[in-house]
ModelCIF file with pLDDT and N, C-alpha, C, O atoms, coordinates in Angstrom:
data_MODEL
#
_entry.id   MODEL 
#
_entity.id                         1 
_entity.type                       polymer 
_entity.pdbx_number_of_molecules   1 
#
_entity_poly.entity_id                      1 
_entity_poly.type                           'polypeptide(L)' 
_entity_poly.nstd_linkage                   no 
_entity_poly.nstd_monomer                   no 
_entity_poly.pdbx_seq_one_letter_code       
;(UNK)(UNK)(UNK)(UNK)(UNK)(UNK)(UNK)(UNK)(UNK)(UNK)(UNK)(UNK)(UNK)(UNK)(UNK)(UNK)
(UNK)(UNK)(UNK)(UNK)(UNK)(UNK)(UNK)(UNK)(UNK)(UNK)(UNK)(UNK)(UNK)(UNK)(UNK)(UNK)
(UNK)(UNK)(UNK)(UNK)(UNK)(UNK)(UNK)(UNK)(UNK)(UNK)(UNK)(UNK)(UNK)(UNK)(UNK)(UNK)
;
_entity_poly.pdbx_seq_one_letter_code_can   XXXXXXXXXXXXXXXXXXXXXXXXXXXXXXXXXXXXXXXXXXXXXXXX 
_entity_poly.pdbx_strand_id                 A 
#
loop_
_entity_poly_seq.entity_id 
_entity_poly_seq.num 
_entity_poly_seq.mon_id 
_entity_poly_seq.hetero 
1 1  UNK n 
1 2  UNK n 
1 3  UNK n 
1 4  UNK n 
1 5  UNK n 
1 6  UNK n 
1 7  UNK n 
1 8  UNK n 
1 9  UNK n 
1 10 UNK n 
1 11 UNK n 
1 12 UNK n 
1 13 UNK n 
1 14 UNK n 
1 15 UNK n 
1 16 UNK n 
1 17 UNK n 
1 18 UNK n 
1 19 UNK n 
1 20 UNK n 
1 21 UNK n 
1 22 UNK n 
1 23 UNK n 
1 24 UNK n 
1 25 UNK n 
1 26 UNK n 
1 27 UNK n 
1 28 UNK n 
1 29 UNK n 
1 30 UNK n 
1 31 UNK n 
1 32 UNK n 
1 33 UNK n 
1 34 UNK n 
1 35 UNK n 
1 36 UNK n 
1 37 UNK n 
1 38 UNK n 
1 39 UNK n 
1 40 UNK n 
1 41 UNK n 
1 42 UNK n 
1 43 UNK n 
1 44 UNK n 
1 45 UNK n 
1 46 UNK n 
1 47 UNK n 
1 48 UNK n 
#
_struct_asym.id          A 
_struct_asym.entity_id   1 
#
loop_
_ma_qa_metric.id 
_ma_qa_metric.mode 
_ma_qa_metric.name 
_ma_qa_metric.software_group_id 
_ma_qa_metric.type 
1 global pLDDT . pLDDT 
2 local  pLDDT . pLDDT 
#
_ma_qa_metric_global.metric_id      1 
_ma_qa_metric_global.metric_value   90.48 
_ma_qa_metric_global.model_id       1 
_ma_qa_metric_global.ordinal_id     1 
#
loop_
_ma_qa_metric_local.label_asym_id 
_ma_qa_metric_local.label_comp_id 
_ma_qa_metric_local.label_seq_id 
_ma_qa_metric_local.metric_id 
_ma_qa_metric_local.metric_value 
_ma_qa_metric_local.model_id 
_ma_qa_metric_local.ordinal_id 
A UNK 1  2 84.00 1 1  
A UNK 2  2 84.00 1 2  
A UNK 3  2 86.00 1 3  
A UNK 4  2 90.00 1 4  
A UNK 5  2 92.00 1 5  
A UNK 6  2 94.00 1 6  
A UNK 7  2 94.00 1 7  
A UNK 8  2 93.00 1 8  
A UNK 9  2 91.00 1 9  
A UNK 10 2 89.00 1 10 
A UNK 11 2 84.00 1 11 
A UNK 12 2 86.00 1 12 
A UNK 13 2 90.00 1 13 
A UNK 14 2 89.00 1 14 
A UNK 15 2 88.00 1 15 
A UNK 16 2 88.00 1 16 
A UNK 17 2 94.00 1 17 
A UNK 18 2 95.00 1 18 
A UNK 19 2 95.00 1 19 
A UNK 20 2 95.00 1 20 
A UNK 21 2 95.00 1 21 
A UNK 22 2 93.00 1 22 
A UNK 23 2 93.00 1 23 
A UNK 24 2 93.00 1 24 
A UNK 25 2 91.00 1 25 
A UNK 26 2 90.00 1 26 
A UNK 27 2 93.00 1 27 
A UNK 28 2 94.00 1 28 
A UNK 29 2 94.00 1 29 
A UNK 30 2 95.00 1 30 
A UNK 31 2 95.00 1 31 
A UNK 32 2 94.00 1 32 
A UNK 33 2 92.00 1 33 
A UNK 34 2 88.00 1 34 
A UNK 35 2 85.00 1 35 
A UNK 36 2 90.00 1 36 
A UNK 37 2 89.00 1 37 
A UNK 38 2 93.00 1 38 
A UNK 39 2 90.00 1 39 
A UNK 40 2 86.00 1 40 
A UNK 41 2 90.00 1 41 
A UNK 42 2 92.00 1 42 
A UNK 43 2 91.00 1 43 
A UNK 44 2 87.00 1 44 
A UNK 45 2 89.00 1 45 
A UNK 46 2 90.00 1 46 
A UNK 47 2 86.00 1 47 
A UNK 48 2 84.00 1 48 
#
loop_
_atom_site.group_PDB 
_atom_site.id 
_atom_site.type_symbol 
_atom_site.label_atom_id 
_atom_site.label_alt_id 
_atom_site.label_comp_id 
_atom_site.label_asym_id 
_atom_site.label_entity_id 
_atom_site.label_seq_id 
_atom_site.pdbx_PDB_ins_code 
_atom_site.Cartn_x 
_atom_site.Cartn_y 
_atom_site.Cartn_z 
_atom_site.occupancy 
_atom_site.B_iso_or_equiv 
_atom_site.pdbx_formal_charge 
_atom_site.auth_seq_id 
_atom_site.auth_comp_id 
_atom_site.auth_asym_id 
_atom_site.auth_atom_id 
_atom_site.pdbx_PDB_model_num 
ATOM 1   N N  . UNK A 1 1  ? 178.661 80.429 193.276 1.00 84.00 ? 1  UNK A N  1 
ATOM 2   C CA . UNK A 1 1  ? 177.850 81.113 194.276 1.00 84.00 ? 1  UNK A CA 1 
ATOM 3   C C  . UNK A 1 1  ? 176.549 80.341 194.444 1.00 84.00 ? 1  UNK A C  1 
ATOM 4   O O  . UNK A 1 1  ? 176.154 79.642 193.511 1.00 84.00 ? 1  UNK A O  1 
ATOM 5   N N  . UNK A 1 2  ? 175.752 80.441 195.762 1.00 84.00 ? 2  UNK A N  1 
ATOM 6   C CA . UNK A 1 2  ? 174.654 79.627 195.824 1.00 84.00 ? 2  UNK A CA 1 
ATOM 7   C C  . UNK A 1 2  ? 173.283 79.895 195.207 1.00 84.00 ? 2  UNK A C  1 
ATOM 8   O O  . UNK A 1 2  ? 172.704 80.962 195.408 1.00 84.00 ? 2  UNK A O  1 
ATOM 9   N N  . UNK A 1 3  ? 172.759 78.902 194.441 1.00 86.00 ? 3  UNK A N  1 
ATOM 10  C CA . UNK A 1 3  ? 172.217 79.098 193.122 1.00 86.00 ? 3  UNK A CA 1 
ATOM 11  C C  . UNK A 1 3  ? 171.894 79.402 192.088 1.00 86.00 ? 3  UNK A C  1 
ATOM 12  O O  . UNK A 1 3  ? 170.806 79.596 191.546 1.00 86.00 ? 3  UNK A O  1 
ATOM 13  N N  . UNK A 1 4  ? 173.854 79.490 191.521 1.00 90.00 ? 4  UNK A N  1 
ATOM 14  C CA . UNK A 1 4  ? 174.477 79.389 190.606 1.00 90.00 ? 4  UNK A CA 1 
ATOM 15  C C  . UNK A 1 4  ? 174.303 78.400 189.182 1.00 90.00 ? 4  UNK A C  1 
ATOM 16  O O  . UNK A 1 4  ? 175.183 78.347 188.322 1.00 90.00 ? 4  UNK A O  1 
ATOM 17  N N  . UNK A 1 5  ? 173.274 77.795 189.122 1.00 92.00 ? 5  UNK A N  1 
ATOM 18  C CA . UNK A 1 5  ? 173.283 76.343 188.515 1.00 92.00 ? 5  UNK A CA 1 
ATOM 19  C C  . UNK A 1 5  ? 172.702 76.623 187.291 1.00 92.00 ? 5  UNK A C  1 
ATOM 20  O O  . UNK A 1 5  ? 172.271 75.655 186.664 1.00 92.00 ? 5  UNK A O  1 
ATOM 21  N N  . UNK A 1 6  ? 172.605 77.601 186.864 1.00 94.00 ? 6  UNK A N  1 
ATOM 22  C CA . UNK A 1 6  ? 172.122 77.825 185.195 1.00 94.00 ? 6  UNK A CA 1 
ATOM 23  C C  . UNK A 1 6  ? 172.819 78.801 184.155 1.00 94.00 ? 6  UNK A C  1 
ATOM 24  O O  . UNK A 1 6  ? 172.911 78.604 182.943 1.00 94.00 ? 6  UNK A O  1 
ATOM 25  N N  . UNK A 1 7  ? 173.221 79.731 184.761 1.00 94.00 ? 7  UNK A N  1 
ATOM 26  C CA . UNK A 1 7  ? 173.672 80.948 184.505 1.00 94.00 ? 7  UNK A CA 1 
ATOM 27  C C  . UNK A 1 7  ? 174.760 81.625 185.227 1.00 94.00 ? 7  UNK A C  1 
ATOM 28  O O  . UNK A 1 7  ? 174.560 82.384 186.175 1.00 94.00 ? 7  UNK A O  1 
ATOM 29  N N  . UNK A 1 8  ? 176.377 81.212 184.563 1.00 93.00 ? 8  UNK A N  1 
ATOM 30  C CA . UNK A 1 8  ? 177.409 81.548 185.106 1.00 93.00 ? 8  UNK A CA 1 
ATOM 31  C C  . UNK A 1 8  ? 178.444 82.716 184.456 1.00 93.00 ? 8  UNK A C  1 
ATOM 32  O O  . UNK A 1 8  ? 178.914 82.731 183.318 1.00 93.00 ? 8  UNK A O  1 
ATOM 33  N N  . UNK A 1 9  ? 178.576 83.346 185.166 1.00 91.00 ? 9  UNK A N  1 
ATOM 34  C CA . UNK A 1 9  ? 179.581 84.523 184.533 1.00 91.00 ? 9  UNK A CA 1 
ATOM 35  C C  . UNK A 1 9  ? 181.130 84.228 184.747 1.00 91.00 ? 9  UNK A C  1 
ATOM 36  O O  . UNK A 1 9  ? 181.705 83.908 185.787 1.00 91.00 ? 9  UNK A O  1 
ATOM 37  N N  . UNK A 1 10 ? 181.742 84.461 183.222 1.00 89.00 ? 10 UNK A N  1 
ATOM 38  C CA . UNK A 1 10 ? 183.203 83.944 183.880 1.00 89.00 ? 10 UNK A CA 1 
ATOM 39  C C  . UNK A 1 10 ? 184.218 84.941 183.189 1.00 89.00 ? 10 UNK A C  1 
ATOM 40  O O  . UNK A 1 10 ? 184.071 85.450 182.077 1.00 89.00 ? 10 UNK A O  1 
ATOM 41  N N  . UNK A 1 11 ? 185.046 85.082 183.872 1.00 84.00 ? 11 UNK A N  1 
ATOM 42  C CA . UNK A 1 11 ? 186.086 86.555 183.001 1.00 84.00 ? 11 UNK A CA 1 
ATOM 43  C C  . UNK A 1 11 ? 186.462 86.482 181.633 1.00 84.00 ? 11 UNK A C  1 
ATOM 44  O O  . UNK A 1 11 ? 186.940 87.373 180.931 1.00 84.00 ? 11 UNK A O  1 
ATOM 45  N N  . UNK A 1 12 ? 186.254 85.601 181.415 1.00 86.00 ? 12 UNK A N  1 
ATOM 46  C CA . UNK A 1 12 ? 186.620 84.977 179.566 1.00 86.00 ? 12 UNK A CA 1 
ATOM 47  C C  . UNK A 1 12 ? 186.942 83.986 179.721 1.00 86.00 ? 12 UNK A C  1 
ATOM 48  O O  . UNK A 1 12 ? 187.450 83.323 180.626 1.00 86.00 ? 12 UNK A O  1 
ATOM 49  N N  . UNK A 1 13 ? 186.260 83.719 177.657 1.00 90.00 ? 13 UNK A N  1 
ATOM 50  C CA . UNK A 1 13 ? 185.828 82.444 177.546 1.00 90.00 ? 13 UNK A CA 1 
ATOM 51  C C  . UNK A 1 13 ? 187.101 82.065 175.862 1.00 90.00 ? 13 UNK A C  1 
ATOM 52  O O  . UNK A 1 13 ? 187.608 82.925 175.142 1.00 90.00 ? 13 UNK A O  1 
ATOM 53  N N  . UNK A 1 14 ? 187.243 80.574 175.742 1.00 89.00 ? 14 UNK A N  1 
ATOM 54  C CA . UNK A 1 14 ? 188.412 80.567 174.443 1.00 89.00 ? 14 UNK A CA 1 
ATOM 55  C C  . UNK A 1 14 ? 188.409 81.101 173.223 1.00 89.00 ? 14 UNK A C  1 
ATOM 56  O O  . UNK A 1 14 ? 187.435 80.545 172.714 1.00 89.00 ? 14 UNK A O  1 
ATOM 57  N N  . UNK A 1 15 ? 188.819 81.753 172.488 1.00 88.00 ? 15 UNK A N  1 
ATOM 58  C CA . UNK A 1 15 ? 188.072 82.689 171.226 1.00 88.00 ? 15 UNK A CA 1 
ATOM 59  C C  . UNK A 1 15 ? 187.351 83.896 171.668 1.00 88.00 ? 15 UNK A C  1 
ATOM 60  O O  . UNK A 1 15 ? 186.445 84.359 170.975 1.00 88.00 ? 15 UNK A O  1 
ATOM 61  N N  . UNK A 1 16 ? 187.653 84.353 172.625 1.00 88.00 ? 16 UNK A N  1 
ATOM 62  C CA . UNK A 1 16 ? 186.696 85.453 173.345 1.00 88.00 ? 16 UNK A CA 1 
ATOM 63  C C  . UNK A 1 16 ? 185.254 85.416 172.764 1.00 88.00 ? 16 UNK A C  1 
ATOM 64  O O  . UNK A 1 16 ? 184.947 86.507 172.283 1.00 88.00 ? 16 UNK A O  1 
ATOM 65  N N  . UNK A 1 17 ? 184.082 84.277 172.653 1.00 94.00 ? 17 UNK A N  1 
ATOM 66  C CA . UNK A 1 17 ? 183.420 84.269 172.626 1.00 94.00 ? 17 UNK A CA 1 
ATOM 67  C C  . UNK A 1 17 ? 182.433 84.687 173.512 1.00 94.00 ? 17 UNK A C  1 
ATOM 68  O O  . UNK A 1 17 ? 182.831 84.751 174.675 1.00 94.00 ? 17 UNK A O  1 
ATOM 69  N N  . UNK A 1 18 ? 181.390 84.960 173.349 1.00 95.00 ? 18 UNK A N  1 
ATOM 70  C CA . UNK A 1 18 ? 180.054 85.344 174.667 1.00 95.00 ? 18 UNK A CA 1 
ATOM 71  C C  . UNK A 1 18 ? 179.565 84.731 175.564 1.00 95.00 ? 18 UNK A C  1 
ATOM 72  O O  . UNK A 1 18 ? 179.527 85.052 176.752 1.00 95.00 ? 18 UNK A O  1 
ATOM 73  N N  . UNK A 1 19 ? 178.995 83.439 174.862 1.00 95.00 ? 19 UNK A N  1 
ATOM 74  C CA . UNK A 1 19 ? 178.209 82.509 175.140 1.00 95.00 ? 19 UNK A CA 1 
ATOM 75  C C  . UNK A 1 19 ? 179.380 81.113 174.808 1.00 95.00 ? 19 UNK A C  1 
ATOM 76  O O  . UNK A 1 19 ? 180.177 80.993 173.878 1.00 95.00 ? 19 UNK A O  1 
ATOM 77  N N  . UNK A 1 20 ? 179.058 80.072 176.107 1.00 95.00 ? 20 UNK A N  1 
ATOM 78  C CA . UNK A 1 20 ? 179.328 78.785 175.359 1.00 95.00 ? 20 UNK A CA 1 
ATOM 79  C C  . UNK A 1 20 ? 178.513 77.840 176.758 1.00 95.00 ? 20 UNK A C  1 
ATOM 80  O O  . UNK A 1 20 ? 178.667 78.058 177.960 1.00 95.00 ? 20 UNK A O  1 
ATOM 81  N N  . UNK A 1 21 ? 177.811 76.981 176.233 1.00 95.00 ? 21 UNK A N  1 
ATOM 82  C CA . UNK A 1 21 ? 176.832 75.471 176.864 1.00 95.00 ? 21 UNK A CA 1 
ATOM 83  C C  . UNK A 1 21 ? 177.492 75.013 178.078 1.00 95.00 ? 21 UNK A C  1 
ATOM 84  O O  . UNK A 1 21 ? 178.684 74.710 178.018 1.00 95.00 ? 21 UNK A O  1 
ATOM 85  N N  . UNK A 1 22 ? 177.051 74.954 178.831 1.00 93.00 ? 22 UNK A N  1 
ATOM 86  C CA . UNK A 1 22 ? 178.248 74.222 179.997 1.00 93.00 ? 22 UNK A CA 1 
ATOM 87  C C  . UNK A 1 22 ? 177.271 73.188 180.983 1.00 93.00 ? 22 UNK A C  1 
ATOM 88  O O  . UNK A 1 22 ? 176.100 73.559 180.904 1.00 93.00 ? 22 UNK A O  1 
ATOM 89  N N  . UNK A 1 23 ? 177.425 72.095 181.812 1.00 93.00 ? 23 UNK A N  1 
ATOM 90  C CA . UNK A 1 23 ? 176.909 71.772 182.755 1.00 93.00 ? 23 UNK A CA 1 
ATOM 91  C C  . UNK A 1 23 ? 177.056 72.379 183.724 1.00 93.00 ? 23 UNK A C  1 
ATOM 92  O O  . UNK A 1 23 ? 178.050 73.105 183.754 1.00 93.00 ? 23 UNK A O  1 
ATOM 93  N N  . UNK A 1 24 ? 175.921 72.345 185.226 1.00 93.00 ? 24 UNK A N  1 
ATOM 94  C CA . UNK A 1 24 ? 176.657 73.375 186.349 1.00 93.00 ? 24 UNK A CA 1 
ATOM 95  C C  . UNK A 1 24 ? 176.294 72.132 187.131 1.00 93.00 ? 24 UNK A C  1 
ATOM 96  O O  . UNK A 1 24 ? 175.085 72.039 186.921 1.00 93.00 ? 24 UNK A O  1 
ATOM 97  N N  . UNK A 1 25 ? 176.609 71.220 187.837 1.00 91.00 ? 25 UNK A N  1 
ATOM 98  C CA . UNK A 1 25 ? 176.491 70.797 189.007 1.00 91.00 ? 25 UNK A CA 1 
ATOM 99  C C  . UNK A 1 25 ? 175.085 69.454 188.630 1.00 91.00 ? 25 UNK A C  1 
ATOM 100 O O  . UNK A 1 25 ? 174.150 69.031 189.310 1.00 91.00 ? 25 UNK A O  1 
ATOM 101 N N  . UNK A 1 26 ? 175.416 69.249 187.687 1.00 90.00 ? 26 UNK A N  1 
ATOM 102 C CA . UNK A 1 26 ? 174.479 68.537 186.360 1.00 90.00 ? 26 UNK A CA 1 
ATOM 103 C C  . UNK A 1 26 ? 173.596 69.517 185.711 1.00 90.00 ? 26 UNK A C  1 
ATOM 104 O O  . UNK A 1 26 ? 173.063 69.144 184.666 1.00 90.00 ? 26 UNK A O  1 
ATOM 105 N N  . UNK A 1 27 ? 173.404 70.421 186.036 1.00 93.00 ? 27 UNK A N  1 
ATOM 106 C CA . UNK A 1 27 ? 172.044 71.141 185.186 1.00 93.00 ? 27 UNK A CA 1 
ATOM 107 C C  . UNK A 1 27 ? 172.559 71.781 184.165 1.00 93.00 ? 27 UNK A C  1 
ATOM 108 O O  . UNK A 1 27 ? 173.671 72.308 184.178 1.00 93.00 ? 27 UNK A O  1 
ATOM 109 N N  . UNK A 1 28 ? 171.323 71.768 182.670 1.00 94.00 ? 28 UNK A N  1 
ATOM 110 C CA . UNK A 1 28 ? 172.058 72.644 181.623 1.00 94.00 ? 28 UNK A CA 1 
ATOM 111 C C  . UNK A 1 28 ? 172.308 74.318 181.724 1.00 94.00 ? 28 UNK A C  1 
ATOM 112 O O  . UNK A 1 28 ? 171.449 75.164 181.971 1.00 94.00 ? 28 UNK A O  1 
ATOM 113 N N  . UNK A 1 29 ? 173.443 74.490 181.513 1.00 94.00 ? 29 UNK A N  1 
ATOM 114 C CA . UNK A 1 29 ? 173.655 75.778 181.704 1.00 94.00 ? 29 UNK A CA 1 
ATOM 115 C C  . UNK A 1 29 ? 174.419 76.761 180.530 1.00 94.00 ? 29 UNK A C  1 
ATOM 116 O O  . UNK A 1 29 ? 174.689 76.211 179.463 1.00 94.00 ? 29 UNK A O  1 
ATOM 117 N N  . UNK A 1 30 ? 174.762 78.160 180.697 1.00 95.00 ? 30 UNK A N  1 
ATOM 118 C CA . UNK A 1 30 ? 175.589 78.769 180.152 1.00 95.00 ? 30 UNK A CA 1 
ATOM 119 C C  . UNK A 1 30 ? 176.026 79.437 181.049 1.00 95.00 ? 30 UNK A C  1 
ATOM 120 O O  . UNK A 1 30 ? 175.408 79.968 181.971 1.00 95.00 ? 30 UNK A O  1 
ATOM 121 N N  . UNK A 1 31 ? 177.492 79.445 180.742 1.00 95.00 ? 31 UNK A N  1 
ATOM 122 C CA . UNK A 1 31 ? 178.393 80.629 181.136 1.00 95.00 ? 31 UNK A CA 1 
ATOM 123 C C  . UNK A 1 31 ? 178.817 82.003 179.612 1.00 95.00 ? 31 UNK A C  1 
ATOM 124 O O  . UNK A 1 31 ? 178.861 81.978 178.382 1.00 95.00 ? 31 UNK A O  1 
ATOM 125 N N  . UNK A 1 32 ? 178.998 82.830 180.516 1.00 94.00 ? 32 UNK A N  1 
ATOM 126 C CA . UNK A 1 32 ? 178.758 84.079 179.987 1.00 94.00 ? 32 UNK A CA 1 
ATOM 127 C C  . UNK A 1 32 ? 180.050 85.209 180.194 1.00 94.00 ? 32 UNK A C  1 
ATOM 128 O O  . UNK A 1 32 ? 180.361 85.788 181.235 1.00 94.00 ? 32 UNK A O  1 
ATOM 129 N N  . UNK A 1 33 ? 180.642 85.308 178.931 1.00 92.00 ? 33 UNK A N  1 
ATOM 130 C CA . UNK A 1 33 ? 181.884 86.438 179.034 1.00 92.00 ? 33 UNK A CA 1 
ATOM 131 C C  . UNK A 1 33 ? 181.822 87.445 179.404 1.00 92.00 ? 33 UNK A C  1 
ATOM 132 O O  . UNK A 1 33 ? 181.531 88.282 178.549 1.00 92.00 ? 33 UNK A O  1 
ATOM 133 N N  . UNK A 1 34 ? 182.039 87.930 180.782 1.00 88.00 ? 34 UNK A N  1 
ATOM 134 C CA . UNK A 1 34 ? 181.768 89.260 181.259 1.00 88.00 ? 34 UNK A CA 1 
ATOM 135 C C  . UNK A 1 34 ? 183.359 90.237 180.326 1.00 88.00 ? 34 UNK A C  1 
ATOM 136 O O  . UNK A 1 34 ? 183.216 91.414 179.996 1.00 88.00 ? 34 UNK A O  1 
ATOM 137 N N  . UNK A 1 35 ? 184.322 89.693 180.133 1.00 85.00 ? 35 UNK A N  1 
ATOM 138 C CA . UNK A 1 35 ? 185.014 90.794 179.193 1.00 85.00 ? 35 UNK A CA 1 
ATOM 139 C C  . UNK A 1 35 ? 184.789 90.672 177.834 1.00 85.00 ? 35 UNK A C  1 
ATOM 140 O O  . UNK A 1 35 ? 185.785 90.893 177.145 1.00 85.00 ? 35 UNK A O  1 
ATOM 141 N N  . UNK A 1 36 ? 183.736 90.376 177.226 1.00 90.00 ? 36 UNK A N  1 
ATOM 142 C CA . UNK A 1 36 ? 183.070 90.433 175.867 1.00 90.00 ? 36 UNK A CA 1 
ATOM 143 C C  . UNK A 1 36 ? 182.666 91.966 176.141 1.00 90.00 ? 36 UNK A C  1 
ATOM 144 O O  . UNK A 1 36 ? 182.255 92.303 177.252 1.00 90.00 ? 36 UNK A O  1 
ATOM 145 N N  . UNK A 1 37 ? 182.806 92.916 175.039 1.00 89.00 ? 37 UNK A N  1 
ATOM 146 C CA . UNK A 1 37 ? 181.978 94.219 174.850 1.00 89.00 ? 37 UNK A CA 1 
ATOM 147 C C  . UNK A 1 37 ? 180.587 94.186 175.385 1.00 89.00 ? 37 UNK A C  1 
ATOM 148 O O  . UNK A 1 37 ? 179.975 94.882 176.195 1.00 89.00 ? 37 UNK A O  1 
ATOM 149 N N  . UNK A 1 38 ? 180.320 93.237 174.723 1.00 93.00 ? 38 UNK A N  1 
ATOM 150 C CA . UNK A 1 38 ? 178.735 92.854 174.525 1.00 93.00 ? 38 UNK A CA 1 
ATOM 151 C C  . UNK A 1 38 ? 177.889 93.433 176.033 1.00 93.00 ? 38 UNK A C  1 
ATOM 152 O O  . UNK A 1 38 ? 177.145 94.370 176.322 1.00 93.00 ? 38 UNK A O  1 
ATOM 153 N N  . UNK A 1 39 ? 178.627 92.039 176.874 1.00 90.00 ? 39 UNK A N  1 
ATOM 154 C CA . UNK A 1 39 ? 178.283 92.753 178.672 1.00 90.00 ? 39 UNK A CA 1 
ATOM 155 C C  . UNK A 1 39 ? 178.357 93.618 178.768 1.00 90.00 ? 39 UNK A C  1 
ATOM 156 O O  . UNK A 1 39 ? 177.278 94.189 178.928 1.00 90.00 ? 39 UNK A O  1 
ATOM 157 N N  . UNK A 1 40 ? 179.753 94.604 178.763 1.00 86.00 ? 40 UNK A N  1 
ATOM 158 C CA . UNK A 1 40 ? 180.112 95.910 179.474 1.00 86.00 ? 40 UNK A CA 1 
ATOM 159 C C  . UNK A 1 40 ? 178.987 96.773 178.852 1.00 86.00 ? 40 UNK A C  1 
ATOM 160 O O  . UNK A 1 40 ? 178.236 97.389 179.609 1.00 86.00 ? 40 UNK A O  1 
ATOM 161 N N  . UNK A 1 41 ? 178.834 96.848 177.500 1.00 90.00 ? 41 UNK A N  1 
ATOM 162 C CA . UNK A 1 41 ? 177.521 97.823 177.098 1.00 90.00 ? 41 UNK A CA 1 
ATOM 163 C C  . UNK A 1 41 ? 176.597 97.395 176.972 1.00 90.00 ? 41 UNK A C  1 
ATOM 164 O O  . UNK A 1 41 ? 175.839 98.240 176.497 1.00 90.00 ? 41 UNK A O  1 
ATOM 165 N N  . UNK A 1 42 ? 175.976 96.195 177.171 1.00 92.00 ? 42 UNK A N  1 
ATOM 166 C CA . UNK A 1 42 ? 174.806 95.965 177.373 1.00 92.00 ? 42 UNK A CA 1 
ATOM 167 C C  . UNK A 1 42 ? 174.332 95.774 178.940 1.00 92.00 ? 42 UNK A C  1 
ATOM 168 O O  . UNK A 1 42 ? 173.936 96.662 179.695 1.00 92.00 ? 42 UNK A O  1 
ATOM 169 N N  . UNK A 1 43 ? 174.484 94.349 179.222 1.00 91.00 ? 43 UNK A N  1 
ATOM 170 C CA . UNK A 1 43 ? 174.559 93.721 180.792 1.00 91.00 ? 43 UNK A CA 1 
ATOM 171 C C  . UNK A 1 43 ? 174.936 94.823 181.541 1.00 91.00 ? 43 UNK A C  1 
ATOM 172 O O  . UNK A 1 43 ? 173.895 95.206 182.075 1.00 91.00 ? 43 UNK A O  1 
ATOM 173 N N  . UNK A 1 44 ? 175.904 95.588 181.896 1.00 87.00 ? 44 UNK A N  1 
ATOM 174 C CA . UNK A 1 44 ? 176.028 96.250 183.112 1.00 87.00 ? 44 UNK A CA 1 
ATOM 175 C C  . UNK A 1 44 ? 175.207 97.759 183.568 1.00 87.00 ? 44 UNK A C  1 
ATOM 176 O O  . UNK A 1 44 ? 174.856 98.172 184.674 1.00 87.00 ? 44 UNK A O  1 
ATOM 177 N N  . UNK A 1 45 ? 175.056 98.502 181.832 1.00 89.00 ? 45 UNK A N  1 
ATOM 178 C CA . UNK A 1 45 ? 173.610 99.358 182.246 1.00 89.00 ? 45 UNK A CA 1 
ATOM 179 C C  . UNK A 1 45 ? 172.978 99.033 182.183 1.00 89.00 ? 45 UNK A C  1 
ATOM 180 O O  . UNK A 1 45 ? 172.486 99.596 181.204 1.00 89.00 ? 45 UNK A O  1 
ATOM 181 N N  . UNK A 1 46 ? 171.896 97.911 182.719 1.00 90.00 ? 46 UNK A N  1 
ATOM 182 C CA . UNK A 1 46 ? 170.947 97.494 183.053 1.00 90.00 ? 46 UNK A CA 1 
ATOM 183 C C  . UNK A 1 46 ? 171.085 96.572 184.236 1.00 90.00 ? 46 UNK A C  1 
ATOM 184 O O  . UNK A 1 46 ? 170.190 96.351 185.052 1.00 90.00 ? 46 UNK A O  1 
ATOM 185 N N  . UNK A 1 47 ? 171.855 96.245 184.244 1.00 86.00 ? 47 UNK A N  1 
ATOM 186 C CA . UNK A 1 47 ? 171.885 95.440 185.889 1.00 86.00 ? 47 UNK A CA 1 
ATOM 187 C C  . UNK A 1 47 ? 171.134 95.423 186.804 1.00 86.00 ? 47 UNK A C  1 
ATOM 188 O O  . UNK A 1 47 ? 170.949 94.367 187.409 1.00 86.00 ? 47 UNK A O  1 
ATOM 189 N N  . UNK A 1 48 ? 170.160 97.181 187.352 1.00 84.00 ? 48 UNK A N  1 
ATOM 190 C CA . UNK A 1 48 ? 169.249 97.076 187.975 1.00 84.00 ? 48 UNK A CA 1 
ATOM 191 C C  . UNK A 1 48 ? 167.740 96.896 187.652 1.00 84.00 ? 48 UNK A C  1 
ATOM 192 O O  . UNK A 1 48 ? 166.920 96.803 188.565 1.00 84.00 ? 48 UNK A O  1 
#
């Protein structure tokens, strides 16, 4: 999505981990397990 380049959400990640380092388009980034627990009860009540 457009300006996407740091911080990417992806449906799962290998090892169902949370977090893992990624490049986005050269910039350093992370992508982020939205089916990790972690999100659903943390990240999504707070979203606004």
């Amino acid at each position: 999505n457009s300006g996407e380049c740091h911080v990417q959400p992806v449906d799962s990640l290998q090892d169902g981990v949370l977090w893992e380092p990624a490049f986005i388009d050269g910039n350093q980034a992370v992508r982020i397990n939205t089916g990790h627990p972690y999100y659903h009860k943390v990240y999504i009540p707070n979203q606004k």
